[in-house]
C-alpha atoms as a PDB file:
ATOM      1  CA  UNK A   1      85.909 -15.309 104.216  1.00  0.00           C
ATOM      2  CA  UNK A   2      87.793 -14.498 106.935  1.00  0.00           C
ATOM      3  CA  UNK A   3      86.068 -13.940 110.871  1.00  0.00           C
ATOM      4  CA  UNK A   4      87.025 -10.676 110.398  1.00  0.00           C
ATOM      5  CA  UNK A   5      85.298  -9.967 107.053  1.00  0.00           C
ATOM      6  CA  UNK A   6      82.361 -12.340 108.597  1.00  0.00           C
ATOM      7  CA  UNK A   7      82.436  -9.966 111.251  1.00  0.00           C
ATOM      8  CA  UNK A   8      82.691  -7.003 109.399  1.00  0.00           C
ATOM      9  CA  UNK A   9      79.384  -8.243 106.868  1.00  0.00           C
ATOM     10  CA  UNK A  10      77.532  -9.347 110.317  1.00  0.00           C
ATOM     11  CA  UNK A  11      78.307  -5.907 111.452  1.00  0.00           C
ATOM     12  CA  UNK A  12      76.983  -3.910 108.110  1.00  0.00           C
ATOM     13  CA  UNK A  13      73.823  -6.090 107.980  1.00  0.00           C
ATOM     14  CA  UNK A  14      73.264  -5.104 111.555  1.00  0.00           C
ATOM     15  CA  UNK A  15      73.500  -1.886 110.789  1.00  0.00           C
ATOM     16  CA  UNK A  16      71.275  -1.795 107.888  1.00  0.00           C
ATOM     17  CA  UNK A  17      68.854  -3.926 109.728  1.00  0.00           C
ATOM     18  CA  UNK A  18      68.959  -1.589 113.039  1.00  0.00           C
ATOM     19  CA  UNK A  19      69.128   1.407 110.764  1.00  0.00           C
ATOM     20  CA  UNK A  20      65.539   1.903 111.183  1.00  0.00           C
ATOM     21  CA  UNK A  21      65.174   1.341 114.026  1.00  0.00           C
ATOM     22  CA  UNK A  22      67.756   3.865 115.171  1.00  0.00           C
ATOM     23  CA  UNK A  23      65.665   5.616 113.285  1.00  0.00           C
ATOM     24  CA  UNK A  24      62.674   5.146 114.900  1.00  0.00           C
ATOM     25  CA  UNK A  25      64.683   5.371 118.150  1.00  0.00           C
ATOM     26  CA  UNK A  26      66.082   9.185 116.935  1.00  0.00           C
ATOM     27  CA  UNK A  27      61.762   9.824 116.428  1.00  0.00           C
ATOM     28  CA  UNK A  28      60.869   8.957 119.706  1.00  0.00           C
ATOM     29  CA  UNK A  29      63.908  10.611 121.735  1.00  0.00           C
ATOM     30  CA  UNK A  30      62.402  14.086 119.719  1.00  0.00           C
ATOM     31  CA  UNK A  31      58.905  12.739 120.491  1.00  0.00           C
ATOM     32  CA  UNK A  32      60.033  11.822 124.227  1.00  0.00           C
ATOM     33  CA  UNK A  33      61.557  15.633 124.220  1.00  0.00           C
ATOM     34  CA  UNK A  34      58.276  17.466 123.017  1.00  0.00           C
ATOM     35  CA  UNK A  35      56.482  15.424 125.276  1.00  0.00           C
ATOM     36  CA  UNK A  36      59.166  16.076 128.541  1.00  0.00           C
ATOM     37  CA  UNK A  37      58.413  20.090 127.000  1.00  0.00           C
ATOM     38  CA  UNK A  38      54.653  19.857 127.124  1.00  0.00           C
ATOM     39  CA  UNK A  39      54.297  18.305 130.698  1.00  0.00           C
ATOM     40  CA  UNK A  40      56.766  21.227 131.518  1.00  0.00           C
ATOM     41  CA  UNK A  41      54.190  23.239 130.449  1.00  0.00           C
ATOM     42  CA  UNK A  42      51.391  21.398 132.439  1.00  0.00           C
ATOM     43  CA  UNK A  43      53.134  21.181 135.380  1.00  0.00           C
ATOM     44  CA  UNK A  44      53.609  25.064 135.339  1.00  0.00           C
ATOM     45  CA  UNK A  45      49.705  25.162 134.504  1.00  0.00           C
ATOM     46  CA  UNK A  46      49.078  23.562 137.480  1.00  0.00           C
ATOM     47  CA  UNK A  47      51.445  25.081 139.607  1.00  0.00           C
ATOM     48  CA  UNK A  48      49.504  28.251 138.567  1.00  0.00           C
ATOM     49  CA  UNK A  49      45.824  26.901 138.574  1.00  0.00           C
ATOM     50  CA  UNK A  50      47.157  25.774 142.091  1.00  0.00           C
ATOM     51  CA  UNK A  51      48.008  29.588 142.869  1.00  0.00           C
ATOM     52  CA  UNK A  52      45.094  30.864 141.445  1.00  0.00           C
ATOM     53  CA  UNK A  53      42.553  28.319 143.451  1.00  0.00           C
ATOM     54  CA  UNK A  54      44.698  29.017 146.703  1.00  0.00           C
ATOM     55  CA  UNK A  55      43.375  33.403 146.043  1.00  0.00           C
ATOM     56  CA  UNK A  56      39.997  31.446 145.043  1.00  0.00           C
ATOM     57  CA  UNK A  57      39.702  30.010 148.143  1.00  0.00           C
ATOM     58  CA  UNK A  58      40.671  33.298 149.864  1.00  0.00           C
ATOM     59  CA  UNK A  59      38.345  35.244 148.354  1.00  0.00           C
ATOM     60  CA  UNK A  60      35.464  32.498 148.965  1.00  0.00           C
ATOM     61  CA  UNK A  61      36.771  32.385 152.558  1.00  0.00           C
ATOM     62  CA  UNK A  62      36.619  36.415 152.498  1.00  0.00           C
ATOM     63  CA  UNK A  63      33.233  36.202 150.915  1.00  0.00           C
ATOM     64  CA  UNK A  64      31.758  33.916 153.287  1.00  0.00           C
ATOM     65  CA  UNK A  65      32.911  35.903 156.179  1.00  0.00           C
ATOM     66  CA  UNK A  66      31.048  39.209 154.294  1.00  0.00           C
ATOM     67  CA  UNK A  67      27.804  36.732 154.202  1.00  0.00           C
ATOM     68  CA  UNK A  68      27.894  36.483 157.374  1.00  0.00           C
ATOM     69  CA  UNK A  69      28.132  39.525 158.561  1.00  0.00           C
ATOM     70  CA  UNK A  70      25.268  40.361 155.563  1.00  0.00           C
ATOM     71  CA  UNK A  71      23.339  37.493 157.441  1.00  0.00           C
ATOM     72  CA  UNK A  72      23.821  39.393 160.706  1.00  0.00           C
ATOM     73  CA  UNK A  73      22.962  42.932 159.114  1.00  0.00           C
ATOM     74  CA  UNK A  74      19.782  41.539 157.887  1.00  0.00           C
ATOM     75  CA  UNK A  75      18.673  40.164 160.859  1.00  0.00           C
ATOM     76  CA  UNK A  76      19.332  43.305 162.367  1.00  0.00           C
ATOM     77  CA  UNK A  77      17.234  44.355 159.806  1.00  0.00           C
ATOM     78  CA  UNK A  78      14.393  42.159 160.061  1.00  0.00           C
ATOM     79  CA  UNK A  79      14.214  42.894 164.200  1.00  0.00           C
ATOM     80  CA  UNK A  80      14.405  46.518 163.334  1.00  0.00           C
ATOM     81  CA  UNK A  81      11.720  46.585 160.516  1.00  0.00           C
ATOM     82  CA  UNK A  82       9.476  44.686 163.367  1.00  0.00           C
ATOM     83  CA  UNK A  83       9.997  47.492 165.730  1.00  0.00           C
ATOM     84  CA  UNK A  84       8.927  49.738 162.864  1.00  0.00           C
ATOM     85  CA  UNK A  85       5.743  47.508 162.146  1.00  0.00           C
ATOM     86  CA  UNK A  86       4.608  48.069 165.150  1.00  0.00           C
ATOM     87  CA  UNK A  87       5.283  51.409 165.888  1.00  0.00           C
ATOM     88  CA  UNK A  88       3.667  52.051 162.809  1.00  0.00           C
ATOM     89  CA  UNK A  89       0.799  50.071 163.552  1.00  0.00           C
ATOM     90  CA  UNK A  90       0.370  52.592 167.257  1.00  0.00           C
ATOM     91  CA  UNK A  91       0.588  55.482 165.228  1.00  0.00           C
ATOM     92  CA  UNK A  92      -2.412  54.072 162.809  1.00  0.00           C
ATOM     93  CA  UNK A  93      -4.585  53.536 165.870  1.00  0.00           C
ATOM     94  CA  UNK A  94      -3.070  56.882 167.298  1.00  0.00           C
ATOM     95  CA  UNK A  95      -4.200  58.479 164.405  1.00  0.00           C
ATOM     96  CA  UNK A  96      -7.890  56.866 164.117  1.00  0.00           C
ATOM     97  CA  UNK A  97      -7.992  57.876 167.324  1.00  0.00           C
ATOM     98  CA  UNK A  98      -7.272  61.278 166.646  1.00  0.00           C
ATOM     99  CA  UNK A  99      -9.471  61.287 163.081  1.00  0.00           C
ATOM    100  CA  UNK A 100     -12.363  60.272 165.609  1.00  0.00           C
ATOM    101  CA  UNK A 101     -12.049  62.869 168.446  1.00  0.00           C
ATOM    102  CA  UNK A 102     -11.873  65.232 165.300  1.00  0.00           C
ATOM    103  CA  UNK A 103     -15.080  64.210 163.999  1.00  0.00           C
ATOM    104  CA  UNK A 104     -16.267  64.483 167.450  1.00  0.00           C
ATOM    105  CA  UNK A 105     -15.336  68.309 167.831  1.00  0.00           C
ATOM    106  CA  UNK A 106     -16.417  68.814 164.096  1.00  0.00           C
ATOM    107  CA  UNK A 107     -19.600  67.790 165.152  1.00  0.00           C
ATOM    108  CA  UNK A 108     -19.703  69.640 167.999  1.00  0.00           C
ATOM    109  CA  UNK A 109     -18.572  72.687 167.022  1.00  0.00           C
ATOM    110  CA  UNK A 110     -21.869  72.251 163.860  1.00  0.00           C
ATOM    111  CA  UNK A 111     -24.232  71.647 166.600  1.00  0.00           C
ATOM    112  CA  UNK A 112     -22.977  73.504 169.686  1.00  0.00           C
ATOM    113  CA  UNK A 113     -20.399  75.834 169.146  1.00  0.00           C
ATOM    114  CA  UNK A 114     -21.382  77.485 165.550  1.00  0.00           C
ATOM    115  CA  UNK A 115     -25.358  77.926 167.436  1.00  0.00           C
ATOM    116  CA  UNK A 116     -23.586  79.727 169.860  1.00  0.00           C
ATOM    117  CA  UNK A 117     -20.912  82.003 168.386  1.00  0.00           C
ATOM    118  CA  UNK A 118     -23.419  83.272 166.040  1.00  0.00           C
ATOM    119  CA  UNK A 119     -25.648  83.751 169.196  1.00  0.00           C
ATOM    120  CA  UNK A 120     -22.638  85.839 169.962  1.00  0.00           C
ATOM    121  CA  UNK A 121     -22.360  88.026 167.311  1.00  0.00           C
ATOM    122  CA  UNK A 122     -25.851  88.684 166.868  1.00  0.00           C
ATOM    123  CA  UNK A 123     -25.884  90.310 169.814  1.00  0.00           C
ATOM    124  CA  UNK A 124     -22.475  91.699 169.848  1.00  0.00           C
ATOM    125  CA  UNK A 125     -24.000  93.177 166.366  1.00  0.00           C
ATOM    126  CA  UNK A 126     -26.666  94.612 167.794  1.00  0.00           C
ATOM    127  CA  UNK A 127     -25.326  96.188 171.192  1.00  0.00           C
ATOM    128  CA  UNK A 128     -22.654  97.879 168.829  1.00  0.00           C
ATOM    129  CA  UNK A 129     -25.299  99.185 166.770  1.00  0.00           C
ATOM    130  CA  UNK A 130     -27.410 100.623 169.943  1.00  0.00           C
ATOM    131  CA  UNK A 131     -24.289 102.188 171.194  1.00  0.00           C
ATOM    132  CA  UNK A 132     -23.129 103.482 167.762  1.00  0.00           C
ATOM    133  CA  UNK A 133     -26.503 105.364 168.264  1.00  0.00           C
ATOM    134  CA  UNK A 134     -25.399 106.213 171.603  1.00  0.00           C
ATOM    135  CA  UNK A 135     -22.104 107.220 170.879  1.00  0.00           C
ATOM    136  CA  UNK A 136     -23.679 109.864 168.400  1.00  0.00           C
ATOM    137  CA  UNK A 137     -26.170 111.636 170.769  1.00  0.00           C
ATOM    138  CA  UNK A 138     -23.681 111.312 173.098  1.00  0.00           C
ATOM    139  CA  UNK A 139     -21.715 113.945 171.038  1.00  0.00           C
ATOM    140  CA  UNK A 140     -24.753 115.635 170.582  1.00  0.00           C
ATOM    141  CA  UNK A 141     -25.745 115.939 174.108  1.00  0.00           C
ATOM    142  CA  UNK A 142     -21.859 117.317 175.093  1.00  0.00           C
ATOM    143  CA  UNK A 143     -22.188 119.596 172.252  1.00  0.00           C
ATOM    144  CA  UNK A 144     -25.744 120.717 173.893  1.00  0.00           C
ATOM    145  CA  UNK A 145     -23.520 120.789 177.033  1.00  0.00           C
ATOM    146  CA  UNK A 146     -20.838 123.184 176.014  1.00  0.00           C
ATOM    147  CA  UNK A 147     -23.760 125.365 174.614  1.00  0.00           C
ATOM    148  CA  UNK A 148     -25.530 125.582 177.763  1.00  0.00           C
ATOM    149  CA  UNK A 149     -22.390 125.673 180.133  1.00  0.00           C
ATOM    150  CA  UNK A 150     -21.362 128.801 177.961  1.00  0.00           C
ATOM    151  CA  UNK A 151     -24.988 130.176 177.945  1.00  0.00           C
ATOM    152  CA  UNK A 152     -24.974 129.468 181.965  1.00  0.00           C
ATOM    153  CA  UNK A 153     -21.693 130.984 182.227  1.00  0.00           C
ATOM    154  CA  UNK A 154     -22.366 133.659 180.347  1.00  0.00           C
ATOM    155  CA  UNK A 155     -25.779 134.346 182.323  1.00  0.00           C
ATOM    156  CA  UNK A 156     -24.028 134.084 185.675  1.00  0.00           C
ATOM    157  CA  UNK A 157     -21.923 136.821 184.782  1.00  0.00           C
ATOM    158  CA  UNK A 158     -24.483 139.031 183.653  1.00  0.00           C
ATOM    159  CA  UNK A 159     -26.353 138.169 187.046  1.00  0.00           C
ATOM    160  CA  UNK A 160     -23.199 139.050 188.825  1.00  0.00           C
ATOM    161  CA  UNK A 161     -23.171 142.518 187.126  1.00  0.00           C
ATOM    162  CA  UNK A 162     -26.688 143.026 187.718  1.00  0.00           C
ATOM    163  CA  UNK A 163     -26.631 142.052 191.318  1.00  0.00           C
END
């Protein structure tokens, strides 16, 4: 056997030999590809998660600054609703105040001023009664009046003829 044909054998054996592992080698290269593919595909994940926490931590930012001011707003609240409180608590003793001077004039108005106005009008009654009365013979007595201004009239004038 020649060097060449040695050669030649060497060379095919090889080949058989490495045939599977070319194989193997063809595998991984494919594997190596869908792998280079799918970290691709992570990398532009995370490029967008990365986008997408950068608005997240806008909006927290954005949100914080709205608690604060929703801190601020209830505080104002708070101070206000105290200013309420108490004002409301003036007006309650306003008002028991009031409730209590109205008792007092209830009271008084039962025992003095009721006594009284019926005093009043008793007597208002009565005087209006006596000059009811009065009213009538008042009209009487002008009617008697007339008559006897006439009847003097008429007498003077016979007098005068007579005299």
């Amino acid at each position: 056997m020649s060097d060449n044909e040695l050669l030649s054998a060497i060379s095919e054996m090889m080949d058989r030999k490495l045939e599977p592992i070319h194989a193997d080698i063809i595998e991984l290269k494919m594997d190596v590809r869908e792998l280079q593919v799918k970290v691709e595909n992570l990398e532009t994940r995370v490029r967008n998660l990365q986008t997408d926490m950068k608005g997240v931590k806008s909006d927290i930012k954005e949100l914080q600054a709205n608690v604060k001011i929703l801190q601020a707003d209830v505080k104002e609240l708070q101070t206000n609703m105290g200013h309420v409180q108490a004002d409301m608590e003036a007006m309650q003793v306003r008002m028991e105040n009031m409730e209590f001077g109205m008792k007092k004039m209830q009271i008084r108005m039962e025992s003095d001023v009721s006594p009284r106005l019926q005093n009043i009008e008793s007597c208002y009654l009565s005087t209006y009664q006596r000059y009811s009365k009065g009213a009538e013979q008042i009209d009487s007595m002008q009617m008697d009046i007339d008559v006897l201004k006439s009847t003097v009239i008429e007498h003077s004038e016979k007098l005068q003829r007579i005299s």
